[in-house]
N, C-alpha and C. Protein backbone atom coordinates (compact mmCIF):
# COMPACT_ATOMS: atom_id res chain seq x y z
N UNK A 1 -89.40 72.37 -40.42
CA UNK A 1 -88.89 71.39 -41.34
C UNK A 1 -87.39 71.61 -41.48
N UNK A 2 -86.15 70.56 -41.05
CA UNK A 2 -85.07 70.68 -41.33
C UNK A 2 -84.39 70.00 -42.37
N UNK A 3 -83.70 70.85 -43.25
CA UNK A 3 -83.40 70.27 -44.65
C UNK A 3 -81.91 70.09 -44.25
N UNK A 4 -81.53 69.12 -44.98
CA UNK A 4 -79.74 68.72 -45.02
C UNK A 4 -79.47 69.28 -46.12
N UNK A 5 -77.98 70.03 -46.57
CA UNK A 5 -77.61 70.39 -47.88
C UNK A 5 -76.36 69.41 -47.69
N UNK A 6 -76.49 68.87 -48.79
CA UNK A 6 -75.70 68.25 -49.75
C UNK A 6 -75.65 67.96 -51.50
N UNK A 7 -74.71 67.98 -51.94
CA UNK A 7 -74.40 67.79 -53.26
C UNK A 7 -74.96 66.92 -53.78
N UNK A 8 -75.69 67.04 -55.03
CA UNK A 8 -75.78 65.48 -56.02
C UNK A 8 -75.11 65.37 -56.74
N UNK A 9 -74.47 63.84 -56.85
CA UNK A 9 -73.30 63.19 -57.33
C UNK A 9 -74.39 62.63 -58.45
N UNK A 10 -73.46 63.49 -59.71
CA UNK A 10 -73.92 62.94 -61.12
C UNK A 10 -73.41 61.65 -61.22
N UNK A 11 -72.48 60.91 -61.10
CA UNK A 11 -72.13 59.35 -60.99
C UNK A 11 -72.94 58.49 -60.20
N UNK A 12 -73.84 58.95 -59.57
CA UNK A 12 -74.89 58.16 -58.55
C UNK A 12 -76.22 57.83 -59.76
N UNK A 13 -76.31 57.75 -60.82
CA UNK A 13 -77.45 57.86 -61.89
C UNK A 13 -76.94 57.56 -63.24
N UNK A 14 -75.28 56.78 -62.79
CA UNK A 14 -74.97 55.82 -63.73
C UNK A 14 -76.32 54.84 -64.02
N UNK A 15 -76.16 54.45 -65.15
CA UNK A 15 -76.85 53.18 -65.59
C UNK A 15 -78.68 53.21 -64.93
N UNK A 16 -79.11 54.42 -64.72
CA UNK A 16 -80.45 54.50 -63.72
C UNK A 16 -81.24 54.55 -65.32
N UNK A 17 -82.32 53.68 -64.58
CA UNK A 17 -83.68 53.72 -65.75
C UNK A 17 -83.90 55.58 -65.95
N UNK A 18 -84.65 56.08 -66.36
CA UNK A 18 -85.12 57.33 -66.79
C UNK A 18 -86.22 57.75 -65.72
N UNK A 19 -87.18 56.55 -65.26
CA UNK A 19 -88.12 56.98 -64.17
C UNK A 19 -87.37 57.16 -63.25
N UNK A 20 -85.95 56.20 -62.56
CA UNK A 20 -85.31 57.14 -62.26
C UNK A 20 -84.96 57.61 -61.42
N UNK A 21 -84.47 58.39 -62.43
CA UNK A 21 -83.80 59.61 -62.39
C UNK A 21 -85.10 60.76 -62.51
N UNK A 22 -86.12 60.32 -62.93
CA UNK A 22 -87.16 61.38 -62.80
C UNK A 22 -87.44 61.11 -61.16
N UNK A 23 -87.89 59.92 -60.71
CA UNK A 23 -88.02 60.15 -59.55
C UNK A 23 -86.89 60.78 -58.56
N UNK A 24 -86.07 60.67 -58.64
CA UNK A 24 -84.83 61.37 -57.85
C UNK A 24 -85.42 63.17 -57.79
N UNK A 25 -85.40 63.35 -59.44
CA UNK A 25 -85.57 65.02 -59.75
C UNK A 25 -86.73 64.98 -58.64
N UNK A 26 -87.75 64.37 -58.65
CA UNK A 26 -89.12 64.71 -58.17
C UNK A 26 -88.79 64.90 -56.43
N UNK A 27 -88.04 64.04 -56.06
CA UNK A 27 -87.64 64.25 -54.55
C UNK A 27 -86.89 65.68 -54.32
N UNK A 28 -85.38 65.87 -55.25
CA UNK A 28 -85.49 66.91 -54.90
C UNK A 28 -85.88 68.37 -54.79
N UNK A 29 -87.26 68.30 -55.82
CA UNK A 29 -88.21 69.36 -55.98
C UNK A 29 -89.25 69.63 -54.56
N UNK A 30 -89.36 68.31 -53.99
CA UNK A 30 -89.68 68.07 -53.16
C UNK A 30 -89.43 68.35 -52.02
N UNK A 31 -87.50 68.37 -51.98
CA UNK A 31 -86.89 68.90 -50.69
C UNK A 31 -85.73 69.63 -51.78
N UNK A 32 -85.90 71.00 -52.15
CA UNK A 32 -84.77 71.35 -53.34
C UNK A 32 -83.54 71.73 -51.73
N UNK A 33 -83.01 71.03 -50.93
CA UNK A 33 -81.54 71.67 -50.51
C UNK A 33 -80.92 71.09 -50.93
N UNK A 34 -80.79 70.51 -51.96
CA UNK A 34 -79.76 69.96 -52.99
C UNK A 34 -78.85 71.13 -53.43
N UNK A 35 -79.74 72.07 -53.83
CA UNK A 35 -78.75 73.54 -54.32
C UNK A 35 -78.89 74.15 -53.36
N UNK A 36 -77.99 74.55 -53.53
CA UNK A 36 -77.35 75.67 -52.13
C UNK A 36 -78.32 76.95 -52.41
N UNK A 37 -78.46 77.40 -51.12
CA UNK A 37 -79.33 78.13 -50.25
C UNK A 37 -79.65 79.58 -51.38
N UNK A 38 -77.82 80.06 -51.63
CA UNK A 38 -77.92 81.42 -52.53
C UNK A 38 -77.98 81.01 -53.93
N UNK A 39 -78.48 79.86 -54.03
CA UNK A 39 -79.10 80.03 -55.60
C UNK A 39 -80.79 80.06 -55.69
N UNK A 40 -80.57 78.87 -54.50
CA UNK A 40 -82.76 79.47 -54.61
C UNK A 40 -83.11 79.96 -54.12
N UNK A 41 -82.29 80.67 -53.08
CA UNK A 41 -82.63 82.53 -52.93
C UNK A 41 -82.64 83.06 -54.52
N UNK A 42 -81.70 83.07 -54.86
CA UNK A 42 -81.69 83.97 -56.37
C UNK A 42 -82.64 83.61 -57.30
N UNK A 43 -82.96 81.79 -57.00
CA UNK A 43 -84.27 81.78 -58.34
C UNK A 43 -85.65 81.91 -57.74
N UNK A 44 -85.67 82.05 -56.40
CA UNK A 44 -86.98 82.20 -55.77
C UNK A 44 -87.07 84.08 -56.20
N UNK A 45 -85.76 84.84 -55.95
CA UNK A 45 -85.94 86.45 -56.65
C UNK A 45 -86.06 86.62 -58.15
N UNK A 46 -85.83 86.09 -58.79
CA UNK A 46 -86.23 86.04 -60.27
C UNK A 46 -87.31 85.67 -60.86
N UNK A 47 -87.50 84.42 -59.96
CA UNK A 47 -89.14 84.41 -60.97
C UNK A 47 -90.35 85.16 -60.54
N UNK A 48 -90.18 86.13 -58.46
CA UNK A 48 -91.36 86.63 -58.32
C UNK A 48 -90.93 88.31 -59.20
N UNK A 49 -89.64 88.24 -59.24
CA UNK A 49 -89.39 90.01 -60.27
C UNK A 49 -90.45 89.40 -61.58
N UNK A 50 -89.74 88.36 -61.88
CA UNK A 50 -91.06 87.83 -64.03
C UNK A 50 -91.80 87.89 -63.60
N UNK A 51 -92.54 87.48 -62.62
CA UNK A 51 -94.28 87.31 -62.75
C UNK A 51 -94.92 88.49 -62.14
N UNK A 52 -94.08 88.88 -60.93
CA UNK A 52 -94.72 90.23 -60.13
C UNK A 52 -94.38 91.78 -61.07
N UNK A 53 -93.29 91.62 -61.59
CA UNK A 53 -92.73 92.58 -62.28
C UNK A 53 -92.46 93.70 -60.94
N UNK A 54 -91.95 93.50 -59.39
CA UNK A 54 -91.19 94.18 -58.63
C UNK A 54 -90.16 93.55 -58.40
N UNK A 55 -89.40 94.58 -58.43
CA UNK A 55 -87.78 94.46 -58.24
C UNK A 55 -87.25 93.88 -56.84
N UNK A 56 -86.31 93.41 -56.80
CA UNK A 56 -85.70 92.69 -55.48
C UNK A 56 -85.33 93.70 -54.58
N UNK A 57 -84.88 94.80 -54.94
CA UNK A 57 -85.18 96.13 -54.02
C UNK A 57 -85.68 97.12 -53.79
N UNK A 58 -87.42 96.51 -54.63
CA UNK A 58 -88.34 97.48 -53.74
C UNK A 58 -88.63 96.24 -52.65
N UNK A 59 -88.63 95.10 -53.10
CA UNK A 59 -88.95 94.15 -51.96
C UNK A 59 -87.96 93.84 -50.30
N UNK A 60 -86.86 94.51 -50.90
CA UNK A 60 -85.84 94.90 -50.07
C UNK A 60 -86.07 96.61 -49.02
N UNK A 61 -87.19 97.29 -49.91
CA UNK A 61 -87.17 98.55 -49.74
C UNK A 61 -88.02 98.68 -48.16
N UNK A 62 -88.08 99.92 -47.86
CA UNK A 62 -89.31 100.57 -47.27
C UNK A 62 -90.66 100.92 -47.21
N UNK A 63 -90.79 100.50 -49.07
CA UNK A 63 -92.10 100.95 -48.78
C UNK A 63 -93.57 100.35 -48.91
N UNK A 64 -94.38 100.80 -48.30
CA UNK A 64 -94.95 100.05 -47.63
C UNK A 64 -96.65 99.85 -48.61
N UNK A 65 -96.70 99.88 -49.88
CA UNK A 65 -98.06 100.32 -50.81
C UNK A 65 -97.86 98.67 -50.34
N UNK A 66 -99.11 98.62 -50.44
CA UNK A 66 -99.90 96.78 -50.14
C UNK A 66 -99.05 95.94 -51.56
N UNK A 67 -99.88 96.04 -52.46
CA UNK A 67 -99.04 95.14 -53.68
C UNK A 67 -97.68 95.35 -53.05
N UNK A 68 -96.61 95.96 -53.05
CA UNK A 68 -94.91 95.47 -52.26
C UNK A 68 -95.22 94.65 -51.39
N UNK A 69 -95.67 95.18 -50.38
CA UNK A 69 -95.79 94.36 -49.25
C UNK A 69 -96.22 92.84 -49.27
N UNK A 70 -97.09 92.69 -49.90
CA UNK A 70 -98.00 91.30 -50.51
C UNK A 70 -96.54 90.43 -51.08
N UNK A 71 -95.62 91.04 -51.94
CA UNK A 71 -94.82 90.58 -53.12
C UNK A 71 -93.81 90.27 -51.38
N UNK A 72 -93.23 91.02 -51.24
CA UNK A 72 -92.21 90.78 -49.51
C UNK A 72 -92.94 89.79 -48.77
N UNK A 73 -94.24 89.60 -48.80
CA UNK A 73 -94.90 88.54 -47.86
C UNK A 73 -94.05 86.90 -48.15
N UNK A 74 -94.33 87.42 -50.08
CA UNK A 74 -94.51 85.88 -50.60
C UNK A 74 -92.96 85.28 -50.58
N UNK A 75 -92.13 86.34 -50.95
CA UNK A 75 -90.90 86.16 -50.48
C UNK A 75 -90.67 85.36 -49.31
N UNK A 76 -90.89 86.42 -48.26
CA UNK A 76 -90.52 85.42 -47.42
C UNK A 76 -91.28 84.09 -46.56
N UNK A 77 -92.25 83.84 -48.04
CA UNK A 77 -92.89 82.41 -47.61
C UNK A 77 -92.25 81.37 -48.56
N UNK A 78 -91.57 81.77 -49.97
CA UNK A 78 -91.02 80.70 -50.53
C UNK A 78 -89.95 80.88 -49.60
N UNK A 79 -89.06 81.71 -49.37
CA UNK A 79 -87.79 81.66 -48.46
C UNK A 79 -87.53 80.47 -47.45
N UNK A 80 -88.52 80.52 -46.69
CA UNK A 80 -88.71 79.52 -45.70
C UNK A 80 -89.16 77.87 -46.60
N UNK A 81 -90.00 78.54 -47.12
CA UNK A 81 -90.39 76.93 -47.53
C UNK A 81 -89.38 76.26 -48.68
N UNK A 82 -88.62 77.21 -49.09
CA UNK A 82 -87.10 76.20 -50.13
C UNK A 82 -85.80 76.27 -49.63
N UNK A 83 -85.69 77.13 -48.60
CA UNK A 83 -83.92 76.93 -47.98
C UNK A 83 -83.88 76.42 -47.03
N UNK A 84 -83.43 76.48 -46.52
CA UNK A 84 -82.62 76.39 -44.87
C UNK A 84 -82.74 77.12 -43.96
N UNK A 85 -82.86 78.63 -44.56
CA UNK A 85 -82.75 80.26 -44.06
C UNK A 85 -83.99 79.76 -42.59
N UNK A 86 -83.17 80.47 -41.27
CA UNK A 86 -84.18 80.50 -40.02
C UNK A 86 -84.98 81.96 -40.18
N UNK A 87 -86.08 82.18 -39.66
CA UNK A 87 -86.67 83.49 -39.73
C UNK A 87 -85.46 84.63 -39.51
N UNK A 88 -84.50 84.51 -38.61
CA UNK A 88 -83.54 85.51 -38.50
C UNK A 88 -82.61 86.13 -39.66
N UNK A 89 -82.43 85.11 -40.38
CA UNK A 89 -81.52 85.19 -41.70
C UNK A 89 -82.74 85.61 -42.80
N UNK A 90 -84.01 85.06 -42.96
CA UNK A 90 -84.53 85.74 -43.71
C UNK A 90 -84.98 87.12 -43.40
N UNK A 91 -85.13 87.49 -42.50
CA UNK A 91 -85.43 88.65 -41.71
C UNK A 91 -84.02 89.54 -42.17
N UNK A 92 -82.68 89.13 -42.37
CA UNK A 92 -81.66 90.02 -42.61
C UNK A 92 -82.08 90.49 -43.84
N UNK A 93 -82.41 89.35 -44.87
CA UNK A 93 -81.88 89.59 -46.56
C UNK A 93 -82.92 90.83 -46.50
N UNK A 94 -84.40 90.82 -46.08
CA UNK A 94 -85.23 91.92 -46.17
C UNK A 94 -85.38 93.32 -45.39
N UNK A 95 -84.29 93.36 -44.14
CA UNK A 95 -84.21 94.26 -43.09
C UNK A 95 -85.24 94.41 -42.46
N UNK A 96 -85.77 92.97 -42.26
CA UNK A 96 -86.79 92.92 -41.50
C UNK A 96 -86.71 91.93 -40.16
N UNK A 97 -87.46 92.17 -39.09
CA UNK A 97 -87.23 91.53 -38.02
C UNK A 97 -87.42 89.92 -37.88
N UNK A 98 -87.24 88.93 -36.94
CA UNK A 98 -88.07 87.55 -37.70
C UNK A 98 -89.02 87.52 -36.79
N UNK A 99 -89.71 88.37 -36.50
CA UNK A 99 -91.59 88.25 -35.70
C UNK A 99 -91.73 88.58 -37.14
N UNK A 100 -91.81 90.37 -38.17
CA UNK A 100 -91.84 90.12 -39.34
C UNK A 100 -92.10 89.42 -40.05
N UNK A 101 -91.34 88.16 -40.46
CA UNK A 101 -90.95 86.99 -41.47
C UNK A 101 -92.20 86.16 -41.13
N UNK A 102 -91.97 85.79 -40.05
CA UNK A 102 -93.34 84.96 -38.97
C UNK A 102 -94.73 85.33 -39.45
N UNK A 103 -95.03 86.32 -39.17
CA UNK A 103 -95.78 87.11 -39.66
C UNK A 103 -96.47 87.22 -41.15
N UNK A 104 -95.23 87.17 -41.93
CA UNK A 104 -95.59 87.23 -43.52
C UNK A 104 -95.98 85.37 -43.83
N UNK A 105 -95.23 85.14 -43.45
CA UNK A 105 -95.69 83.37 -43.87
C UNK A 105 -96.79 83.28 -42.86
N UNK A 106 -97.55 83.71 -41.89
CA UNK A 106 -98.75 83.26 -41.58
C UNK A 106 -99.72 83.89 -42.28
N UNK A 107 -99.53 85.24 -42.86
CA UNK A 107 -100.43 86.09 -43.91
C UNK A 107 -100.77 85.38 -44.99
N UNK A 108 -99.31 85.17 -45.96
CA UNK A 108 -99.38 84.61 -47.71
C UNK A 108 -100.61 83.38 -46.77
N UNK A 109 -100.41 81.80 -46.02
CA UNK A 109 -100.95 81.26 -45.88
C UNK A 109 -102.36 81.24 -45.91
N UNK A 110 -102.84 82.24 -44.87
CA UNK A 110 -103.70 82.57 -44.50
C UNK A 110 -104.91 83.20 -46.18
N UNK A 111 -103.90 84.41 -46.50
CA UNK A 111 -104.84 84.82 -47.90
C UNK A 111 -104.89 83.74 -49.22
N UNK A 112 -103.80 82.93 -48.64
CA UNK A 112 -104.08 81.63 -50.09
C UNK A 112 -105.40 80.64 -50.19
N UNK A 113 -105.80 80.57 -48.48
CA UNK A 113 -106.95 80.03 -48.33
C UNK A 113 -108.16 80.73 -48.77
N UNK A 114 -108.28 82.33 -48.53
CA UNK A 114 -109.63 82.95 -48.63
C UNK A 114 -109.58 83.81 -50.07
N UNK A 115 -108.66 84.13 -50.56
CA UNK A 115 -108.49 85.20 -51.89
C UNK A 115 -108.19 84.14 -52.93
N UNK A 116 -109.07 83.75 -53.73
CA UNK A 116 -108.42 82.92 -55.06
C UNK A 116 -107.37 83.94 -56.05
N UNK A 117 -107.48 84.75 -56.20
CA UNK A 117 -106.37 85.71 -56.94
C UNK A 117 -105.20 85.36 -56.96
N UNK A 118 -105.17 86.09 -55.04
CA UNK A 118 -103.69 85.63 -54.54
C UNK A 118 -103.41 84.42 -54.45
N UNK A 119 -104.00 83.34 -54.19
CA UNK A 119 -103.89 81.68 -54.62
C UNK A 119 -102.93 81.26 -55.59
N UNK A 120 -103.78 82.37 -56.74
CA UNK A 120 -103.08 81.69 -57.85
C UNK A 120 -102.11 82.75 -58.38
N UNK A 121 -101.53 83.52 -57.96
CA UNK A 121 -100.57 84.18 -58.20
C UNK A 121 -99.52 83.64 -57.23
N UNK A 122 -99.91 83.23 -55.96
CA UNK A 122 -98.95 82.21 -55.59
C UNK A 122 -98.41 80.87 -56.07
N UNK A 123 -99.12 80.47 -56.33
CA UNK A 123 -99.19 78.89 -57.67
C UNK A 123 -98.54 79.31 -58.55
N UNK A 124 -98.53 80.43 -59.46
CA UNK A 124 -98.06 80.55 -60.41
C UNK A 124 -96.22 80.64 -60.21
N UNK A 125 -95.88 81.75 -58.88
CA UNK A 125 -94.77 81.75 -58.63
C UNK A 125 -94.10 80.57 -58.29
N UNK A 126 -94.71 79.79 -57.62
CA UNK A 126 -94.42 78.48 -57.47
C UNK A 126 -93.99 77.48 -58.79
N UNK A 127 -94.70 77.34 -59.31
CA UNK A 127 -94.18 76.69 -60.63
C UNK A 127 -92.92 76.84 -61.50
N UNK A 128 -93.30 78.41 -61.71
CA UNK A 128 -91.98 79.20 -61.95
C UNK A 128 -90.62 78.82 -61.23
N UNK A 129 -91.00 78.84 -60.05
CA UNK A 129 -89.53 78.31 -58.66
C UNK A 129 -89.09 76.99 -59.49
N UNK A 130 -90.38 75.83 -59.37
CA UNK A 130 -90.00 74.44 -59.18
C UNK A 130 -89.35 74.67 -60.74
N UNK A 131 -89.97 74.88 -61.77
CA UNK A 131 -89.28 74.77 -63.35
C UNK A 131 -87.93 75.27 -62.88
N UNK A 132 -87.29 76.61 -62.26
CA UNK A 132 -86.01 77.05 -62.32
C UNK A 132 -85.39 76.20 -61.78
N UNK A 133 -85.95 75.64 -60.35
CA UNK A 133 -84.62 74.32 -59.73
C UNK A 133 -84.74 73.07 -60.34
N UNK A 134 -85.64 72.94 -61.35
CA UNK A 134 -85.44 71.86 -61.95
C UNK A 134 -84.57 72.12 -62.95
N UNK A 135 -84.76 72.67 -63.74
CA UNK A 135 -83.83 73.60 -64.68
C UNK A 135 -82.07 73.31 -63.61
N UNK A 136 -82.25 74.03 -62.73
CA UNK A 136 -80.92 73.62 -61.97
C UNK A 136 -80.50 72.89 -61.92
N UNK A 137 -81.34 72.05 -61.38
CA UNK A 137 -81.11 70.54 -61.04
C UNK A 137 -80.37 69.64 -62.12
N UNK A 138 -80.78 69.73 -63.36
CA UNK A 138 -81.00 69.05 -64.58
C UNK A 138 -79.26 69.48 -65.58
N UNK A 139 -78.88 70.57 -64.49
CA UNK A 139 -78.08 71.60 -64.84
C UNK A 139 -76.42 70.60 -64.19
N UNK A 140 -76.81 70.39 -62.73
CA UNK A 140 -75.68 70.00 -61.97
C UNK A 140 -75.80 68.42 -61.99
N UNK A 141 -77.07 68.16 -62.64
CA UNK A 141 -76.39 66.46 -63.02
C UNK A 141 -76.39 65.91 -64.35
């Protein structure tokens, strides 16, 4: 999936009904490269630190206890699925390779189908994401 980044022009939503401008928000929740790459890197790391309660550098770290690893999976499955970032670049932020990255987004996928737990601990982070770039969003126009 290739996303374009560009700016939203708060003067483009002159005089717009309220649906909208909700529908606009809803598109770019939809495709958030509206905000640049190192902010939903940063709110995709903030809301799995609130909900996971691990830090961005044990997820950055070495080590390898399953719960980290699981939390680094999911990382780098919102990674891919809200920036731009190619497996190589996400593969840097974690010092990990991009077979790695590849790897973790076919896992999270894979256990979202068969583990309801992890399902919904993924859902949950998710929500969390979309509220922060909406929050953003809502922020820069």
């Amino acid at each position: 999936m290739k996303t374009i980044n560009r700016k939203v022009n708060p003067y483009a939503f002159a005089g717009m009904q309220f649906d909208t401008v909700g529908g606009v928000l809803n598109k770019a929740l939809k495709n958030p490269s509206k905000i640049p790459d190192t902010t939903t890197r940063n709110i995709i790391a903030l809301a799995i630190e609130e909900i996971t309660e691990v830090s961005i550098e044990d997820i950055k770290s070495r080590k390898r206890h399953r719960y980290i690893v699981e939390i680094r999976q999911i990382y780098h499955y919102f990674l891919k699925n809200y920036t731009g970032y190619n497996l190589t670049a996400i593969g840097a932020l974690t010092n990990r390779d991009h077979s790695t990255v590849l790897y973790s987004i076919k896992m999270v996928e894979d256990l979202k189908e068969t583990d309801p737990a992890f399902n919904a601990l993924v859902n949950k982070i998710k929500k969390e994401i979309e509220l922060k770039i909406t929050e953003k969003l809502e922020i820069l126009i």
